[in-house]
C-alpha atoms as a PDB file:
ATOM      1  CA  UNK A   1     124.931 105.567  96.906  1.00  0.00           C
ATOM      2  CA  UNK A   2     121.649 104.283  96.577  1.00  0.00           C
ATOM      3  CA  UNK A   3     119.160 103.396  99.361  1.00  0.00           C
ATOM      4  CA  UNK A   4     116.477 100.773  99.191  1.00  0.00           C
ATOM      5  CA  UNK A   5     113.045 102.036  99.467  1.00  0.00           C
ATOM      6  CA  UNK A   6     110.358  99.880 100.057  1.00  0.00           C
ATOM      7  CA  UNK A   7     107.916 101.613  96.724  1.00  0.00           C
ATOM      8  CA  UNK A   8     110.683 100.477  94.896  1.00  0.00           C
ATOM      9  CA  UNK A   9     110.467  96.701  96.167  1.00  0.00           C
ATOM     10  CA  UNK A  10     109.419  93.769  94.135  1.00  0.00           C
ATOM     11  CA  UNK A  11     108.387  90.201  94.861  1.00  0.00           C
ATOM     12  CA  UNK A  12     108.104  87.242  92.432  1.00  0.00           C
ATOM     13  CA  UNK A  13     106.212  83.972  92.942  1.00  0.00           C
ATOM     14  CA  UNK A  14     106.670  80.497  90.818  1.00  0.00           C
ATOM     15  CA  UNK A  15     104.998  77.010  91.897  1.00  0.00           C
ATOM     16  CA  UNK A  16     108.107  74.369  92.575  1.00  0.00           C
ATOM     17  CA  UNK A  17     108.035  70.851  90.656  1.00  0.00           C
ATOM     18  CA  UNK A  18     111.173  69.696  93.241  1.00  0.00           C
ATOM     19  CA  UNK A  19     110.779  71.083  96.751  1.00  0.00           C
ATOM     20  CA  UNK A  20     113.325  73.250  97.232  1.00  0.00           C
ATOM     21  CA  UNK A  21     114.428  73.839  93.604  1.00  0.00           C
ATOM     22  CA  UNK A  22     113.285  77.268  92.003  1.00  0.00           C
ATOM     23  CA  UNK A  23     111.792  76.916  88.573  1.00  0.00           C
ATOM     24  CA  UNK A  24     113.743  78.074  85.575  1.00  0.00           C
ATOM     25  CA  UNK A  25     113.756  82.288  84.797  1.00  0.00           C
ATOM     26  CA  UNK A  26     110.276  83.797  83.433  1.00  0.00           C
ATOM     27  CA  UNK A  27     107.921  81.227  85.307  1.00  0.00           C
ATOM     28  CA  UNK A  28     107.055  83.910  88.024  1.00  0.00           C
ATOM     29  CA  UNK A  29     104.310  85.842  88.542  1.00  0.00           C
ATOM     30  CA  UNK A  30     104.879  89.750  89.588  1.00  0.00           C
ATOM     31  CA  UNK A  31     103.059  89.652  93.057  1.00  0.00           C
ATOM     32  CA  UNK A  32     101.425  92.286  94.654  1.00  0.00           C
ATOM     33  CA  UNK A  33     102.232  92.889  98.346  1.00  0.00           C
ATOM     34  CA  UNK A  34     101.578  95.870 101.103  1.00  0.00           C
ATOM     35  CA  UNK A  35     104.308  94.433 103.869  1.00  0.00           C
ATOM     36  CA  UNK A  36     106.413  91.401 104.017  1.00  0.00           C
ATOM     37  CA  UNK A  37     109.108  89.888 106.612  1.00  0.00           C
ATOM     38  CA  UNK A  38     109.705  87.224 104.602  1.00  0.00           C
ATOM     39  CA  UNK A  39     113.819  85.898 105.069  1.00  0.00           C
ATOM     40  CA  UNK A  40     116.301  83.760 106.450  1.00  0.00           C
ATOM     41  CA  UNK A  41     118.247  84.162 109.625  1.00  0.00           C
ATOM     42  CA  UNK A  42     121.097  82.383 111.319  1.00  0.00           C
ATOM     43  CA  UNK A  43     121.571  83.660 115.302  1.00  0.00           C
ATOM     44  CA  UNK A  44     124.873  83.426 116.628  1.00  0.00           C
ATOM     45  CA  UNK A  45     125.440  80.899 119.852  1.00  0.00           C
ATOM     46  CA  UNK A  46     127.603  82.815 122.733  1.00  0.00           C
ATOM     47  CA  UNK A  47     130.443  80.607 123.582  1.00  0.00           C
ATOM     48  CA  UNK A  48     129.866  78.823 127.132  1.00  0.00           C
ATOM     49  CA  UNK A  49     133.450  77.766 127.567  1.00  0.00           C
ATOM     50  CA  UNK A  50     135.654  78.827 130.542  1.00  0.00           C
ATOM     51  CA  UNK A  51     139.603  79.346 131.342  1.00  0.00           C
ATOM     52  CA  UNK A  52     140.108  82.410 128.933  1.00  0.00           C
ATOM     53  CA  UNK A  53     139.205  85.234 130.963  1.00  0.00           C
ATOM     54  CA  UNK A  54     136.688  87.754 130.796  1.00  0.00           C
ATOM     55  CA  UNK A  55     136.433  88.647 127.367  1.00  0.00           C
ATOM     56  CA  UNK A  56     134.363  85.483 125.046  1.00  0.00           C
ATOM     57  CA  UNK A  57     135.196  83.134 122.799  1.00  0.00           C
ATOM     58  CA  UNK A  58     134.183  83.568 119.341  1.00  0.00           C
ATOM     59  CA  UNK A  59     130.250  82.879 119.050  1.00  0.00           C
ATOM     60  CA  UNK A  60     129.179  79.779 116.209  1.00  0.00           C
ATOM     61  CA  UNK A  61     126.554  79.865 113.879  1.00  0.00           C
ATOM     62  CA  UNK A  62     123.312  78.130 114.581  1.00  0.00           C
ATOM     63  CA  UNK A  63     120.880  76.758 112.336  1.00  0.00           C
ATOM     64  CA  UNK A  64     118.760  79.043 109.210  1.00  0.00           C
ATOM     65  CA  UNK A  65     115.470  79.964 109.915  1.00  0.00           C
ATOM     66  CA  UNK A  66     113.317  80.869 106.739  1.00  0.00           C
ATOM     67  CA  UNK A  67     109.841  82.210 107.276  1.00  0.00           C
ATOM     68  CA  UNK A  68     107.859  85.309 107.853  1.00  0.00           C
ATOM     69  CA  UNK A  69     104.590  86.922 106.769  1.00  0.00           C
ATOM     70  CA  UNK A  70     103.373  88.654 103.916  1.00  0.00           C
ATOM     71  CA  UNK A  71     100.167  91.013 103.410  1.00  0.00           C
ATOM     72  CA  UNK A  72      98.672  90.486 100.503  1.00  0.00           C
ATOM     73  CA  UNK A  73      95.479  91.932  99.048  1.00  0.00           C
ATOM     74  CA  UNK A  74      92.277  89.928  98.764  1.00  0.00           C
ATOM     75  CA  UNK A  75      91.869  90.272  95.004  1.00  0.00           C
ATOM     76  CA  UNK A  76      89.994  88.271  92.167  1.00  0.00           C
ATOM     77  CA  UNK A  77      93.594  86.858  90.565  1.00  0.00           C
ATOM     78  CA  UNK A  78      96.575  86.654  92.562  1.00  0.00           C
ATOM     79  CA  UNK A  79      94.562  85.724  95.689  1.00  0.00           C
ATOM     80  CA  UNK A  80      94.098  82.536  94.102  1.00  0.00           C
ATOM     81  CA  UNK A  81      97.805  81.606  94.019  1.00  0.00           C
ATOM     82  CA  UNK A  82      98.005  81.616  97.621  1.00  0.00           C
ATOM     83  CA  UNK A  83      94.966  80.016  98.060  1.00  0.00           C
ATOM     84  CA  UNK A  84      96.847  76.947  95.780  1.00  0.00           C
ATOM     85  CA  UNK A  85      99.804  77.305  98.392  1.00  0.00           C
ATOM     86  CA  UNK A  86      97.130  76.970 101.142  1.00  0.00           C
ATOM     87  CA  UNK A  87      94.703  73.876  99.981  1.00  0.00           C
ATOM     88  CA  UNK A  88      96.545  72.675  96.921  1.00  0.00           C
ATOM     89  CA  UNK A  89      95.562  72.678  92.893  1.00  0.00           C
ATOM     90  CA  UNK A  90      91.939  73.592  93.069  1.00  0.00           C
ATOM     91  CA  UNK A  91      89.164  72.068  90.524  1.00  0.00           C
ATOM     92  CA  UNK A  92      88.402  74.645  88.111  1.00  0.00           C
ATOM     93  CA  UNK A  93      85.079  74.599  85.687  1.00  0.00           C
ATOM     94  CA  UNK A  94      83.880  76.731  83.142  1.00  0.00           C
ATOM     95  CA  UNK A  95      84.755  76.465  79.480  1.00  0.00           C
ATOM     96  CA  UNK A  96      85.589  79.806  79.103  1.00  0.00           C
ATOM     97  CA  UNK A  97      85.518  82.590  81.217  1.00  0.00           C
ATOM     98  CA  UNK A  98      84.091  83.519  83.918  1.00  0.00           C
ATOM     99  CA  UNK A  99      85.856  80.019  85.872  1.00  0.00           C
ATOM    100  CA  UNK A 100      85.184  78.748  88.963  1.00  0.00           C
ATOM    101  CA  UNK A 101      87.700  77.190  91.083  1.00  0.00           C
ATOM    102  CA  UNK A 102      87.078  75.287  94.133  1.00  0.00           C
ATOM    103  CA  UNK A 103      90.166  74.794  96.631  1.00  0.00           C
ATOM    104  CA  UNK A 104      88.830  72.212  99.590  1.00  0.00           C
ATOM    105  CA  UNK A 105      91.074  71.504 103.339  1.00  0.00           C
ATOM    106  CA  UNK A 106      92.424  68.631 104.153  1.00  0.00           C
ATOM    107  CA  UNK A 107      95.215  68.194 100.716  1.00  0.00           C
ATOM    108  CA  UNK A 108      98.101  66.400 102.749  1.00  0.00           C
ATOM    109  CA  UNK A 109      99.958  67.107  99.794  1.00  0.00           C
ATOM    110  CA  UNK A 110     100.432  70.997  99.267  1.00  0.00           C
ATOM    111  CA  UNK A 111     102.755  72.514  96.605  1.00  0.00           C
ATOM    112  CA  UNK A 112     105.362  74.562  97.451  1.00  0.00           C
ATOM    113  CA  UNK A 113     106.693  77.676  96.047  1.00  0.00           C
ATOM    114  CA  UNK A 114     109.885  79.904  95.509  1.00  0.00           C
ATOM    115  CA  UNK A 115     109.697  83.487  96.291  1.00  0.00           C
ATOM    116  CA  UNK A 116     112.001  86.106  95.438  1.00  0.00           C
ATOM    117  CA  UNK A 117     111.540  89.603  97.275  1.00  0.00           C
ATOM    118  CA  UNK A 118     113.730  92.632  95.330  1.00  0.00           C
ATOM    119  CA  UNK A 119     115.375  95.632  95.672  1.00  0.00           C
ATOM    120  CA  UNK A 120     117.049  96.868  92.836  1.00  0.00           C
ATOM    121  CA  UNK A 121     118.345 100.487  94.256  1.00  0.00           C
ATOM    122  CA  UNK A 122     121.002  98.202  96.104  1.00  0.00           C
ATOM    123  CA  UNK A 123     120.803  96.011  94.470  1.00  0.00           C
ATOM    124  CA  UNK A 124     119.799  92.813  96.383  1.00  0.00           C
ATOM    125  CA  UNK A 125     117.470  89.978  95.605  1.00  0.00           C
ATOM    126  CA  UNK A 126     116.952  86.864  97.889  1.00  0.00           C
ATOM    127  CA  UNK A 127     115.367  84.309  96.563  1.00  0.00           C
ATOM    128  CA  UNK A 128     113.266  81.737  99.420  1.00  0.00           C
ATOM    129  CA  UNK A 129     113.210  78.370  98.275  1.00  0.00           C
ATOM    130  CA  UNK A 130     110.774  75.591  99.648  1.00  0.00           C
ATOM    131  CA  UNK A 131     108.645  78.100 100.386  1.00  0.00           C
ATOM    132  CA  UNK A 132     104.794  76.675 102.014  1.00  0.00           C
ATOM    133  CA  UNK A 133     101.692  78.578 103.034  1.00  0.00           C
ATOM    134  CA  UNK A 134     101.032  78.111 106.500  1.00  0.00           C
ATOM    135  CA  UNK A 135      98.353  80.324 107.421  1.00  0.00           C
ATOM    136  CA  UNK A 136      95.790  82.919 105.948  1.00  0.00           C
ATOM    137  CA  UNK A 137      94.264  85.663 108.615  1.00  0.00           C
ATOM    138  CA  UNK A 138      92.020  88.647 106.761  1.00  0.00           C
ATOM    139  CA  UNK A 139      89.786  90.721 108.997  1.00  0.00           C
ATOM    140  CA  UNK A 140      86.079  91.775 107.050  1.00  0.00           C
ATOM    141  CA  UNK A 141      84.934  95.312 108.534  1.00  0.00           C
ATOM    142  CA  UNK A 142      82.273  98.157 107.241  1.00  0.00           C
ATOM    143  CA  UNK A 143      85.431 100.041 105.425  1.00  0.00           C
ATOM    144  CA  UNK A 144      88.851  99.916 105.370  1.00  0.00           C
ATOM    145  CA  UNK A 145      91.154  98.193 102.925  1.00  0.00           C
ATOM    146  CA  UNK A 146      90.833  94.507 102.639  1.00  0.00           C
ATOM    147  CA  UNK A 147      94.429  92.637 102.853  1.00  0.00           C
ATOM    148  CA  UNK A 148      95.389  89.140 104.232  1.00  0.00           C
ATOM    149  CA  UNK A 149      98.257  88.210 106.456  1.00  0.00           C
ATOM    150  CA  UNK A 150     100.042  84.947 104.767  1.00  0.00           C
ATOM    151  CA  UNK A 151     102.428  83.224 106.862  1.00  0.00           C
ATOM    152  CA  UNK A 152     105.047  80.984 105.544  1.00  0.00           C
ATOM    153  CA  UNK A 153     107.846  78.442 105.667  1.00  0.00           C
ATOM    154  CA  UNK A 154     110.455  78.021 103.771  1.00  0.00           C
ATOM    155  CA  UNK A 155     113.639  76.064 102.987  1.00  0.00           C
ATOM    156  CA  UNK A 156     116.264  78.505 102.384  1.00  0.00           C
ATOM    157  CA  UNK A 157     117.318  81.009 100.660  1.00  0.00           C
ATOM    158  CA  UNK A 158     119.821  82.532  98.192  1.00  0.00           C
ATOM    159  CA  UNK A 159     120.964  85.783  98.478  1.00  0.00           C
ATOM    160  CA  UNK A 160     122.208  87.839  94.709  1.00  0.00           C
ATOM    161  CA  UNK A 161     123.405  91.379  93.277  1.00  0.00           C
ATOM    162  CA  UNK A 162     120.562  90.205  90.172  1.00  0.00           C
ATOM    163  CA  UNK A 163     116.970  89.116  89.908  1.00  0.00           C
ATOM    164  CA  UNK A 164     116.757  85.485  88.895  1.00  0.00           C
ATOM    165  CA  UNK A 165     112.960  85.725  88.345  1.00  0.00           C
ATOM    166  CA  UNK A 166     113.692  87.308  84.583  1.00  0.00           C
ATOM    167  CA  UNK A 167     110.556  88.352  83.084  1.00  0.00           C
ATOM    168  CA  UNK A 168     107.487  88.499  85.515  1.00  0.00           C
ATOM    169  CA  UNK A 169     104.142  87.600  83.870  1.00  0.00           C
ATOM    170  CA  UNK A 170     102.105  90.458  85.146  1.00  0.00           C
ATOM    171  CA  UNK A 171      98.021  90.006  85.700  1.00  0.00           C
ATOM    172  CA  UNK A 172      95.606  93.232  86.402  1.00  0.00           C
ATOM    173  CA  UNK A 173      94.783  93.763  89.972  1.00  0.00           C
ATOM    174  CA  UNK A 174      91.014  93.628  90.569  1.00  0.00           C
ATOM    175  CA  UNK A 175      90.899  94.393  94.403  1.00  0.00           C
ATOM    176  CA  UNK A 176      87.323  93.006  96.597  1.00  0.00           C
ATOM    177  CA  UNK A 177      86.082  96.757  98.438  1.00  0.00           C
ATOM    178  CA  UNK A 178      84.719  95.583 102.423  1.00  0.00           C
ATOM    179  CA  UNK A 179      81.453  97.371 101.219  1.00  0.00           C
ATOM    180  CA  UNK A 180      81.475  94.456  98.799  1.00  0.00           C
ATOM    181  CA  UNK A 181      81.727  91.730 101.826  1.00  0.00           C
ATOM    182  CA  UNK A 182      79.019  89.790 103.353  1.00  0.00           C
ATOM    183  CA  UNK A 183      78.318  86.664 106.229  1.00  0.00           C
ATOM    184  CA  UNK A 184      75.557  84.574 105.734  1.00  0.00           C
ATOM    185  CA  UNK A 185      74.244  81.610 108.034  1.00  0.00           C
ATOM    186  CA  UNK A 186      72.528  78.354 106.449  1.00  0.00           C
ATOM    187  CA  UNK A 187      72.373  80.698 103.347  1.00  0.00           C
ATOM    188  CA  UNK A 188      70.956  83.834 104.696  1.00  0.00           C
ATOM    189  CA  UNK A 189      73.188  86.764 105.242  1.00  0.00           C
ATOM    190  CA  UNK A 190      73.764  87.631 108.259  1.00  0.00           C
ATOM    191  CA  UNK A 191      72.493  90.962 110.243  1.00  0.00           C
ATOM    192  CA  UNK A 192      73.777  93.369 112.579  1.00  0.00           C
ATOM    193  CA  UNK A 193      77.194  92.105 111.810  1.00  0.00           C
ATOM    194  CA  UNK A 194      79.944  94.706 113.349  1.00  0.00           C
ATOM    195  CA  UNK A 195      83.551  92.698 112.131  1.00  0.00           C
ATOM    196  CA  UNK A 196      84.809  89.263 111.636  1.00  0.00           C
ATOM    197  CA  UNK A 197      87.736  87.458 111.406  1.00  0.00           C
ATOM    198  CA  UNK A 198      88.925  84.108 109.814  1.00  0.00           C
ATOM    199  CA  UNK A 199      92.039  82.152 110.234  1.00  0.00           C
ATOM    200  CA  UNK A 200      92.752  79.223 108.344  1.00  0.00           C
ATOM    201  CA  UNK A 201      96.368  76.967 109.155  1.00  0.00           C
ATOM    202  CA  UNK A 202      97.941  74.075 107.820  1.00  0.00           C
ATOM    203  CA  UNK A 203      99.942  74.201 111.126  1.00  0.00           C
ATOM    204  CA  UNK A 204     103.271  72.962 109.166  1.00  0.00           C
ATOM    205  CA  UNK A 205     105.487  70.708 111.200  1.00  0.00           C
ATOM    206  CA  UNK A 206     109.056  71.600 110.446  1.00  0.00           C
ATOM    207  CA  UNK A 207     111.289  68.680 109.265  1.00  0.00           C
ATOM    208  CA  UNK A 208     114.740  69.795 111.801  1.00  0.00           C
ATOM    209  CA  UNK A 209     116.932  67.133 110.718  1.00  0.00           C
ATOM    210  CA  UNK A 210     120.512  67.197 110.733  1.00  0.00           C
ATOM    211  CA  UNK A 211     122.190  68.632 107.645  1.00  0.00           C
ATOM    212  CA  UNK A 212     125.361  70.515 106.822  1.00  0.00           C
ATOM    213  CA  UNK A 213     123.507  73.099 105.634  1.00  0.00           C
ATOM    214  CA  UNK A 214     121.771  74.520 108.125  1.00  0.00           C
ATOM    215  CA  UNK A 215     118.332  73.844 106.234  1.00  0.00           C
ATOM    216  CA  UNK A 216     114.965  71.574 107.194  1.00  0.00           C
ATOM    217  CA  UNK A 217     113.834  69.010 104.979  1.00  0.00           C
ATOM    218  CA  UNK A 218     110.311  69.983 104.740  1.00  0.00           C
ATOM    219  CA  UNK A 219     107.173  71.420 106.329  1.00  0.00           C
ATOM    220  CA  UNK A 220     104.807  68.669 106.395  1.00  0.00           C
ATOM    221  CA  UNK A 221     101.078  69.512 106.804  1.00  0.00           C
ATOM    222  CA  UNK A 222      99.375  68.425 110.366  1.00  0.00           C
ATOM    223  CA  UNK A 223      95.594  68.848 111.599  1.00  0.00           C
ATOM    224  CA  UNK A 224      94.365  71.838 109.933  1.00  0.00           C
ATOM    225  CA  UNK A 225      92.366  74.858 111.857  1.00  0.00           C
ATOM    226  CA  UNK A 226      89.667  77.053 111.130  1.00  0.00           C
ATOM    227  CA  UNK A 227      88.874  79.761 113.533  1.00  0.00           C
ATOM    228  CA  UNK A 228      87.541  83.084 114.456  1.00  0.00           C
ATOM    229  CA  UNK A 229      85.401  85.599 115.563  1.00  0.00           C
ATOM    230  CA  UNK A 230      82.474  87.489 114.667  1.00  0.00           C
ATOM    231  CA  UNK A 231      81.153  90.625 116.677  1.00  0.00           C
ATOM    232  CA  UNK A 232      77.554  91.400 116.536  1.00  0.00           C
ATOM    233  CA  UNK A 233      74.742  93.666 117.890  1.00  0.00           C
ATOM    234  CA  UNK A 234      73.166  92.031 120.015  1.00  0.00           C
ATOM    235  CA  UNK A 235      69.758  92.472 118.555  1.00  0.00           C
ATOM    236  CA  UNK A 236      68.463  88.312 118.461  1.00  0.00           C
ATOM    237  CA  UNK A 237      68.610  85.199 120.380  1.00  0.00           C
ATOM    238  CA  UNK A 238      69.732  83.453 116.798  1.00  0.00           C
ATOM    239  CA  UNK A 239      73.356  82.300 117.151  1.00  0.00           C
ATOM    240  CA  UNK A 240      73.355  82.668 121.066  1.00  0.00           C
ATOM    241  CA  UNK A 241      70.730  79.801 120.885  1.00  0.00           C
ATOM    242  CA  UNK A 242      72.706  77.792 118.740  1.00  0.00           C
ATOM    243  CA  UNK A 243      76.015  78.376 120.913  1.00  0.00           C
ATOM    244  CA  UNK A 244      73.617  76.985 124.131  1.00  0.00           C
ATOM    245  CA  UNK A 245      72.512  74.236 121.810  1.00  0.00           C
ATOM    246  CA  UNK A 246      75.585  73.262 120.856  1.00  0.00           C
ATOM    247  CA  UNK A 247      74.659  72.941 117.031  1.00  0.00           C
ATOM    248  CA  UNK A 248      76.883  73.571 114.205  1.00  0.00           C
ATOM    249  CA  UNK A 249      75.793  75.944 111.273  1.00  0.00           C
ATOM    250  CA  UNK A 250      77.641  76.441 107.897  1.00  0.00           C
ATOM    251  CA  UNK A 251      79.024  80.127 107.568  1.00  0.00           C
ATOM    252  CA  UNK A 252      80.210  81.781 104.235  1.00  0.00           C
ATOM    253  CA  UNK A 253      82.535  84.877 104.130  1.00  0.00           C
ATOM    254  CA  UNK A 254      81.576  86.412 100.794  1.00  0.00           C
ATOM    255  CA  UNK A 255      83.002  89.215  98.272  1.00  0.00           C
ATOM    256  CA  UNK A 256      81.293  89.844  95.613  1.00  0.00           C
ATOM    257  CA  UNK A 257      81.797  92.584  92.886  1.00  0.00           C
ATOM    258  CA  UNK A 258      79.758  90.765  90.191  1.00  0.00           C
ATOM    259  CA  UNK A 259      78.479  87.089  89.266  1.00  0.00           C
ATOM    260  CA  UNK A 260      81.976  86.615  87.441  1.00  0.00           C
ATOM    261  CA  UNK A 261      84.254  87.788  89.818  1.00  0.00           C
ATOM    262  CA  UNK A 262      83.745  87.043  93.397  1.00  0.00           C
ATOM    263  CA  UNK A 263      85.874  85.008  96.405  1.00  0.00           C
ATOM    264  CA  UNK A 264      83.774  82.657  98.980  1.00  0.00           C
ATOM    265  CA  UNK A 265      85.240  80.802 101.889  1.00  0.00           C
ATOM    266  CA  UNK A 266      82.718  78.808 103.354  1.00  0.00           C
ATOM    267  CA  UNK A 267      83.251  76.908 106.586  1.00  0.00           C
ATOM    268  CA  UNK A 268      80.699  73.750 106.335  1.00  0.00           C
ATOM    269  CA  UNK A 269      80.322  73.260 110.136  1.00  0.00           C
ATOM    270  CA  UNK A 270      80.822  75.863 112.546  1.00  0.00           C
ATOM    271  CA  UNK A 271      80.191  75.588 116.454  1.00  0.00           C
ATOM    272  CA  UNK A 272      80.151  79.002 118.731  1.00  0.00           C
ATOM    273  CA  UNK A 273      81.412  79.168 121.981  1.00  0.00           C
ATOM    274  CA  UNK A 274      78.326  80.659 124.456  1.00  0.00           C
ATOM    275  CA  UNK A 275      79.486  84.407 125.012  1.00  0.00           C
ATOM    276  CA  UNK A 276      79.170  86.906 127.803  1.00  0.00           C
ATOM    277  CA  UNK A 277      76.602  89.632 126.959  1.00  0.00           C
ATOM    278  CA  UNK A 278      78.740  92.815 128.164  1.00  0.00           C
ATOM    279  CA  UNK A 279      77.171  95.449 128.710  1.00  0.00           C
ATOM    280  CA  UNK A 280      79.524  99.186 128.586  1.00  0.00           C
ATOM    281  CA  UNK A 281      77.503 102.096 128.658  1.00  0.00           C
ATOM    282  CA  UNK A 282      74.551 103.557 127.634  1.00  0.00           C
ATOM    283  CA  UNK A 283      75.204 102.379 123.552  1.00  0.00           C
ATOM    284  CA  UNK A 284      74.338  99.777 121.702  1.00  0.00           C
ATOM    285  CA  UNK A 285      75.145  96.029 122.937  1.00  0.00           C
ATOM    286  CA  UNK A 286      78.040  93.759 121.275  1.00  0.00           C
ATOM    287  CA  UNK A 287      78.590  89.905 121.264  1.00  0.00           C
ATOM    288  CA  UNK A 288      81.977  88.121 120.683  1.00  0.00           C
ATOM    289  CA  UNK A 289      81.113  84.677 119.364  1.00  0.00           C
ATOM    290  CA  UNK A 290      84.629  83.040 119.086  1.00  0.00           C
ATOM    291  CA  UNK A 291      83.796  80.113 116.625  1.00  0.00           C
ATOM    292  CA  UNK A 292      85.305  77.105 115.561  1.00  0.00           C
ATOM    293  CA  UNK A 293      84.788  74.655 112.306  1.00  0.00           C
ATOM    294  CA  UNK A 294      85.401  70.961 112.107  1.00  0.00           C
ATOM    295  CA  UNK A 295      85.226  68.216 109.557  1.00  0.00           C
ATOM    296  CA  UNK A 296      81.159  68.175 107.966  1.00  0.00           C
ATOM    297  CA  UNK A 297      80.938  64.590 107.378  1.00  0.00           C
ATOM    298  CA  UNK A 298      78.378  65.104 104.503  1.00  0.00           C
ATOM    299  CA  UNK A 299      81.000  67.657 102.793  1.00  0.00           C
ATOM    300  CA  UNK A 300      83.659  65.431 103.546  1.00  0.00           C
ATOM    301  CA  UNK A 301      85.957  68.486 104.338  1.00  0.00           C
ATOM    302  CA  UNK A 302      85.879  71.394 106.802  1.00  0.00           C
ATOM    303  CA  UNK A 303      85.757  74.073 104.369  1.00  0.00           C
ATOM    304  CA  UNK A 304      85.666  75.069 100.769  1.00  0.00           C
ATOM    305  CA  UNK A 305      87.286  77.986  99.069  1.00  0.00           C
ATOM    306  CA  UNK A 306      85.818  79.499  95.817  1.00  0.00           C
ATOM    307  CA  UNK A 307      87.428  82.126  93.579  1.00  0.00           C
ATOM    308  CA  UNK A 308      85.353  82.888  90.223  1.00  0.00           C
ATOM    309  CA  UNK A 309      87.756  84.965  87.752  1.00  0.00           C
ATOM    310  CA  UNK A 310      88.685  84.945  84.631  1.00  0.00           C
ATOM    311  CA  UNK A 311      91.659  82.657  84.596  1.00  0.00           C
ATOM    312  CA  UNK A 312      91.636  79.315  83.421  1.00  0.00           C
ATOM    313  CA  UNK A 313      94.880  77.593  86.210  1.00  0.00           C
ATOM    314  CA  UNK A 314      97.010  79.146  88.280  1.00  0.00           C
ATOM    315  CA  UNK A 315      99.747  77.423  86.572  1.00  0.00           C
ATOM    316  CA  UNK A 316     103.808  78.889  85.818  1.00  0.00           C
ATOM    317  CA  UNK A 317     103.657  81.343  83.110  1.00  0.00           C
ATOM    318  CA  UNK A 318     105.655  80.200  80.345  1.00  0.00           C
END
C-alpha cells in the first residue's frame, strides 16, 4: 500500500470569478511550496446531557473550519500571485518584457482563490474553495533561504480519489538569494542592518452565518496592518532620533537580482517605537526598533508592492 510522502505532494492555484466556485480544469497554476497546513476541520461537541449513566452520549458535529498557512518562496513569478490574493489585480506597465506591476493596500475588494493540495501515492486531493490571503510574514537575514509564511481563509473544501486541477500551467522558478536583499531609508540603504521582519494583514473578518453546511459566507477585508522589526548595530543616533521625534520615514525592503527582475515592498510612512539600548556583554551593541506604517496621505495608501518580471498578468492559464 502506498504512503503519502510529502516530495511527492502537489498544490494547484486558480483565481475564482464566483467566490466559492473553483474555475473549470487547466486554469491552475503548479505552485511551489516548502510547508503547508492548509485544510478543513470539523471538531466534535461532547454531549452535555444527563440521566444515561456514566458512559456519553454520542458527540455532534460542529461547524468547518478552512484555513492554515503556507510557505512559499519569495520568487520573481509565483510570488506575484499571492501578492494579487493579498492587495488585489495590480497595475502592470511595460510593453513587453521586463513588466512592472504595482499592487497598492487598502483594495476592499480582494479576489479569492481555489487551492488544491495533492497526494497522488494515496491518492487524495482536497480542493479549498473561497480561499483569501490574509497575511504575508518573510524574515530578510545575511543568509539563509528566503520563504514567506501566507496565511489564509477559506470557504470549504472538497475532498477526491482524483486531481480536479487537470493540466497545471507550469512557470520557471527564479528564487531572490538574502545576499540579494537590501533596506533603505528616504532612499538610502540602510547600514549596520542585522535582520528584519515584515508583516502585512488584511485581518479578514469571517462571515459565521448560519448555514446547513457548516461553511462562512465570506472573509471580508477590515483595517489593514503593516508591522515589524528591524535589528541594528547600534552604531548612529539616525533612527533612534527619529523614534524620539516621533517622525515617520518611508522604508523599502528590496531584492534585487537584476534591473528586470526584482520584488520591492515599500512602506510609505513608517513610525519606530523608542527602544531600549541593551547592552549583553563585551560584543557589539543591538537595537530592536519595532515599527509601524500608517496611511501616507500624499501616497494615498500605506504601502506599495512592486514585482518586475517577465510576465505580462497574473491571469488563469487557459
Amino acid at each position: 500500500m502506498a504512503r503519502a510522502q510529502g516530495a511527492r505532494a502537489q498544490m494547484a492555484l486558480g483565481f475564482e470569478s464566483v467566490y466559492g466556485t473553483a474555475p473549470a480544469a487547466n486554469s491552475f497554476w503548479k505552485m511551489p511550496f516548502a510547508s503547508t497546513t492548509l485544510g478543513s476541520e470539523q471538531p466534535l461537541l461532547n454531549s452535555e446531557l444527563l440521566g444515561f449513566g456514566r458512559d456519553p452520549l454520542p458527540p455532534v458535529l460542529d461547524a468547518i473550519t478552512a484555513d492554515g498557512d503556507v510557505v512559499v518562496p519569495i520568487d520573481a513569478r509565483f510570488l506575484g500571485l499571492w501578492l494579487k490574493l493579498l492587495f488585489g489585480a495590480p497595475t502592470t506597465t511595460g510593453g513587453s518584457a521586463p513588466y512592472t506591476h504595482e499592487f497598492l493596500s487598502g483594495s476592499w475588494s480582494l479576489p479569492s482563490a481555489a487551492v488544491e493540495v495533492g497526494n497522488p501515492d494515496v491518492p487524495s486531493y482536497r480542493m479549498l474553495t473561497g480561499l483569501k490571503a490574509n497575511s504575508i510574514n518573510w524574515t530578510m537575514q545575511r543568509s539563509g533561504l528566503v520563504t514567506a509564511t501566507i496565511n489564509c481563509i477559506a470557504q470549504g473544501e472538497a475532498k477526491a480519489t482524483s486531481s480536479a486541477a487537470g493540466t497545471l500551467e507550469e512557470l520557471v522558478l527564479t528564487r531572490f538569494g538574502s545576499f540579494t536583499g537590501s533596506i533603505s531609508r528616504e532612499g538610502s540603504q540602510l547600514a549596520n542592518i542585522v535582520s528584519g521582519q515584515i508583516t502585512y494583514s488584511n485581518n479578514l473578518d469571517r462571515v459565521e452565518t448560519i448555514r446547513s453546511d457548516g461553511k462562512i459566507d465570506g472573509a471580508d477585508p477590515s483595517i489593514a496592518a503593516l508591522s515589524g522589526e528591524i535589528v541594528v548595530r547600534f552604531a548612529d543616533t539616525t533612527l533612534l532620533t527619529q523614534a524620539v521625534d516621533g517622525t515617520p520615514c518611508e522604508l523599502e525592503f528590496d531584492y534585487e537580482i537584476d534591473s528586470d527582475t526584482k520584488f520591492t515592498l515599500t512602506a510609505h510612512s513608517v513610525y519606530l517605537p523608542t527602544p531600549r539600548l541593551p547592552i549583553s556583554g563585551p560584543g557589539g551593541m543591538q537595537v530592536t526598533f519595532a515599527w509601524q506604517a500608517a496611511l501616507d496621505t500624499s501616497e494615498g495608501v500605506m504601502c506599495t508592492a512592486t514585482l518586475i518580471n517577465d510576465m505580462a498578468n497574473f491571469n488563469n492559464p487557459t
